[in-house]
Protein backbone atom coordinates (compact mmCIF):
# COMPACT_ATOMS: atom_id res chain seq x y z
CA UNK A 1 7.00 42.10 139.72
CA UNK A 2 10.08 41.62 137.96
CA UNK A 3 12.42 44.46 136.83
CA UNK A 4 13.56 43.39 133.74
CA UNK A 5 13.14 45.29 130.68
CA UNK A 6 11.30 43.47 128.29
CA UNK A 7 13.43 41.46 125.56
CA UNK A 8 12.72 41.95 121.51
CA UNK A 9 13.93 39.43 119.26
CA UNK A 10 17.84 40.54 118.34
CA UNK A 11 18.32 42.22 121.66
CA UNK A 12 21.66 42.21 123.00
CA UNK A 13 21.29 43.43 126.45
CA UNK A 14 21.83 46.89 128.21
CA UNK A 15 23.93 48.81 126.35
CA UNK A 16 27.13 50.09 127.73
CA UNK A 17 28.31 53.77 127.30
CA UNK A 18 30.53 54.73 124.86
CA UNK A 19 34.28 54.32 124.73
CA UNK A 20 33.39 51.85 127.28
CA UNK A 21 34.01 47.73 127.67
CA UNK A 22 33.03 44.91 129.73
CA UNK A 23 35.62 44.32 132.05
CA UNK A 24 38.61 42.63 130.07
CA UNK A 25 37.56 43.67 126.69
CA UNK A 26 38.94 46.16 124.48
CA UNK A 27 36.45 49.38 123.70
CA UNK A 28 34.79 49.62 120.79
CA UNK A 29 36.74 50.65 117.69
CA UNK A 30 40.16 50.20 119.31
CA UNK A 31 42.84 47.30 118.33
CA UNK A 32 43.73 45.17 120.97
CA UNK A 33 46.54 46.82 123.60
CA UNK A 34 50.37 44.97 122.76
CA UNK A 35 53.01 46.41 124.91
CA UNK A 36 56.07 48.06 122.95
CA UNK A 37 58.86 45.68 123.13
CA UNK A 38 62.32 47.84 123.90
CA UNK A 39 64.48 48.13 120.56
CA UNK A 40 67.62 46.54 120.58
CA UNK A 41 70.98 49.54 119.69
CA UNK A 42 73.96 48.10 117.54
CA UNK A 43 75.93 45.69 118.87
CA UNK A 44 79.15 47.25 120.69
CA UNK A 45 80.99 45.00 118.36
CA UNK A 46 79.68 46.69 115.58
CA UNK A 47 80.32 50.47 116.62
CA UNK A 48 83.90 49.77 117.33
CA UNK A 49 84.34 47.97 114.17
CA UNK A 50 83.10 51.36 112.68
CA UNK A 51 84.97 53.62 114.74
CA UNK A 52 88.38 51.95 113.56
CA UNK A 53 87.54 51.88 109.93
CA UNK A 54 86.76 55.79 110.02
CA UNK A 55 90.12 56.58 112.23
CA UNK A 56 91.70 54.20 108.86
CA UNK A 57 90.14 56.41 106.44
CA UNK A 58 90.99 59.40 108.09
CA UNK A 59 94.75 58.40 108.35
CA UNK A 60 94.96 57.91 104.83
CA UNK A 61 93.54 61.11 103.59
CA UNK A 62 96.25 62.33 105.98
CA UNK A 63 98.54 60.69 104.75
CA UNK A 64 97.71 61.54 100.39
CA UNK A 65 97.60 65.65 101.44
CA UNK A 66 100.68 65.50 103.48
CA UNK A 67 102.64 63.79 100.00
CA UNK A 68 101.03 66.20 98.03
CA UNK A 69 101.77 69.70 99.73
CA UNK A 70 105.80 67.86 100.06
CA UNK A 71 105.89 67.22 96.54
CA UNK A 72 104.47 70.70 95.72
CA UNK A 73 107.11 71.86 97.97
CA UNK A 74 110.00 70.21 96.32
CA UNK A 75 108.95 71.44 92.66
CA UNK A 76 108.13 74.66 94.00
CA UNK A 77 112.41 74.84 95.44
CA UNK A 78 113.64 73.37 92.48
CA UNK A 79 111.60 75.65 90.21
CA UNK A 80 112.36 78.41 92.12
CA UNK A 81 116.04 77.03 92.30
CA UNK A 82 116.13 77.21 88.09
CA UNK A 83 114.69 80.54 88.60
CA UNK A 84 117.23 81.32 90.49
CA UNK A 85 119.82 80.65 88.58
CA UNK A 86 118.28 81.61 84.98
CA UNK A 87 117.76 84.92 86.98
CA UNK A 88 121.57 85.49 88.24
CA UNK A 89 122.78 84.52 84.42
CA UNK A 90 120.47 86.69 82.95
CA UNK A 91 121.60 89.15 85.14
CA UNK A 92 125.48 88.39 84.36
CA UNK A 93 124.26 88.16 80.62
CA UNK A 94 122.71 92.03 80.92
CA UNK A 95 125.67 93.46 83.41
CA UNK A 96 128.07 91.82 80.46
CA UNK A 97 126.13 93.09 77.58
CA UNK A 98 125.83 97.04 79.36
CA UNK A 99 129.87 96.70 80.26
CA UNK A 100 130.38 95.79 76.16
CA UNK A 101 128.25 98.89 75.45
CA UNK A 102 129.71 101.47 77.73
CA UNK A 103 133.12 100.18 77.68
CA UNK A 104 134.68 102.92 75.29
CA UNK A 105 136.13 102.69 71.91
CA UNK A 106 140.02 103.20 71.21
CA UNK A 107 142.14 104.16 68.24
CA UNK A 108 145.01 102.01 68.25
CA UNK A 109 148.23 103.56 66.73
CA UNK A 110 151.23 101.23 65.93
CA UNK A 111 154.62 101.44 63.84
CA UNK A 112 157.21 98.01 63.74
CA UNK A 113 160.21 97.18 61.92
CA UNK A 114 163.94 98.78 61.96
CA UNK A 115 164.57 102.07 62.28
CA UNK A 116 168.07 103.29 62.96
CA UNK A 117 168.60 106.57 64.13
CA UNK A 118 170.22 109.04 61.45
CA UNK A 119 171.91 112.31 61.95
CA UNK A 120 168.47 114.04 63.07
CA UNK A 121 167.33 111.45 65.83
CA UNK A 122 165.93 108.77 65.70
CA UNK A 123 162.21 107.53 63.94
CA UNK A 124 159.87 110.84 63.80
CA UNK A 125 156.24 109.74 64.67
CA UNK A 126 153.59 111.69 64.98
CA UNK A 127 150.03 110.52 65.43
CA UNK A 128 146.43 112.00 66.62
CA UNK A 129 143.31 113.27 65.40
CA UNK A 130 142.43 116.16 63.52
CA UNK A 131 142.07 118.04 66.82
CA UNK A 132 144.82 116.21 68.90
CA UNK A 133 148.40 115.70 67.54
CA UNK A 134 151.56 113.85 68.97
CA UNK A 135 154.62 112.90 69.26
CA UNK A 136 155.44 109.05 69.69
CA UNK A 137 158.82 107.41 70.61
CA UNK A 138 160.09 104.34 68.60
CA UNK A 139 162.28 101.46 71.05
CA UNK A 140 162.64 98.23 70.51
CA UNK A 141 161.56 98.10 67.16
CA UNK A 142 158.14 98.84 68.03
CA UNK A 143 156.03 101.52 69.05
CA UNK A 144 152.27 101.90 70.22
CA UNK A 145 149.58 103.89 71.75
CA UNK A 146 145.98 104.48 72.25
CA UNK A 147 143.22 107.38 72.05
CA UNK A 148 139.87 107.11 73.11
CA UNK A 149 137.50 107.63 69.77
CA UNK A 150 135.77 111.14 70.19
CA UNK A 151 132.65 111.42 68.38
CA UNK A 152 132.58 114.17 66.26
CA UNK A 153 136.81 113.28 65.29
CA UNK A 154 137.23 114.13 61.27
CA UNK A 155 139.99 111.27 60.96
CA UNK A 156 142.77 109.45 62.71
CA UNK A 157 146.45 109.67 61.13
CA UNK A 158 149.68 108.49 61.83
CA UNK A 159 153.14 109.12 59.62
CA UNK A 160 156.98 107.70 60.61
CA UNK A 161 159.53 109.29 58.85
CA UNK A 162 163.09 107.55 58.92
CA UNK A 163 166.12 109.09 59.29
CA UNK A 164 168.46 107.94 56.72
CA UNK A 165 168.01 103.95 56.28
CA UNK A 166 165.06 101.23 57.94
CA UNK A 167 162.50 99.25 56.85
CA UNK A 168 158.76 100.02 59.03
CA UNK A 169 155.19 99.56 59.00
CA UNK A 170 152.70 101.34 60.78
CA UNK A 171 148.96 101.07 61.10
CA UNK A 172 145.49 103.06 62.38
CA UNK A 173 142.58 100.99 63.99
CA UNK A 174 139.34 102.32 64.64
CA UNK A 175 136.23 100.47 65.18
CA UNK A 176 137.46 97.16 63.80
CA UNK A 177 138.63 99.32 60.81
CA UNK A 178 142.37 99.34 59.76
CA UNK A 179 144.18 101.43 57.24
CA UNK A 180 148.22 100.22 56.87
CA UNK A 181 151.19 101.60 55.05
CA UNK A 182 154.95 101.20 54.35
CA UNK A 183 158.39 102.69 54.18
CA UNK A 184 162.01 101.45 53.07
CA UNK A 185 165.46 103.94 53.58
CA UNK A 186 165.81 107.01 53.02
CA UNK A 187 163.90 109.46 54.58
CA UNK A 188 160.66 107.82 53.21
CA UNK A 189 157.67 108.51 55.54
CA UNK A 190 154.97 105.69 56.44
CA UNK A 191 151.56 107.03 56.79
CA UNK A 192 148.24 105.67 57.97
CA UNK A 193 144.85 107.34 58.08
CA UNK A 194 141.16 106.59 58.78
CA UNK A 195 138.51 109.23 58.05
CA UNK A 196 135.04 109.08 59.37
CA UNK A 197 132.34 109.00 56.41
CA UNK A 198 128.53 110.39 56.66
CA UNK A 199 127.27 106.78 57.89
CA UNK A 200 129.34 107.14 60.86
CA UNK A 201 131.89 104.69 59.78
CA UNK A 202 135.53 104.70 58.96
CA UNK A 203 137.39 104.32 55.88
């Protein structure tokens, strides 16, 4: 008696379990098995190629800051030069401007011309302020002097009497302001005199 299962029509034979082939066939469901084939890198040609053109670019970048940050530098010196030396004439422009304005103002006195002595002396001169008078010498056909200007000083005068004979001139300066006379023989006086007005100036 025979073993064998009986066939219907469209049979295909025992079954197999699942998952699983006849030997040398792929199971049910699954694509055929291909072995992974190793992938190929870059070619060392290739990464050294790469290397040098970064090691290029690098150089140059190098290079473009370094001419940057020197040329920086140089206007940086030479601006800082200019400064320099607007800042030491401003300073000589202030210390000369501050020596101007402290340097203190003079009255000058002078008297010029001929004078001979006469029987009394020689040329009488007397010059000051109205709080300061004195007596000034004639030689040489000349004579001079100075005061400092005090503030608060009524008026400046000076008067040359001669002493017989002579022809003189004589002057008062203050503040750019000059008041003049004249005297001929005798004993004529010349007389010169600035006076301070409410507006602080002299006339």
């Amino acid at each position: 008696m025979s073993n064998q299962q009986p066939q219907h029509p469209g049979w295909a034979g025992p079954q197999q379990p699942y998952g699983q082939a006849p030997h040398g066939q792929q199971p049910y469901g699954q694509p055929p098995f291909q072995p992974q084939q190793p992938k190929k890198g870059p070619g060392a040609g290739k990464v050294i190629g790469l290397g040098c053109l970064g090691l290029v670019g690098v150089a140059v970048v190098l290079g473009i800051a370094a001419a940057a940050v020197s040329g920086s530098g140089s206007n940086d010196s030479s601006s800082s030069a200019s400064k320099s030396t607007t800042g030491n004439k401003t300073a000589a422009g202030a210390k000369d401007d501050s020596k101007k304005a402290s340097a203190p103002k003079t009255v000058v006195f002078k008297v010029w011309g001929t004078a001979p002595a006469g029987a009394l002396g020689g040329l009488d001169i007397n010059y000051g302020s109205d709080s300061d008078t004195r007596k000034g010498v004639f030689k040489n056909g000349k004579f001079e002097a100075t005061l400092p200007l005090k503030k608060g000083a009524m008026y400046y005068t000076l008067n040359a009497q001669l002493q017989g004979s002579g022809d003189i001139n004589c002057s008062v300066t203050v503040d750019g302001q000059t008041k003049s006379g004249h005297a001929s023989g005798g004993y004529n006086i010349c007389d010169a005199q600035l006076s301070s007005d409410f507006t602080g100036g002299w006339q």
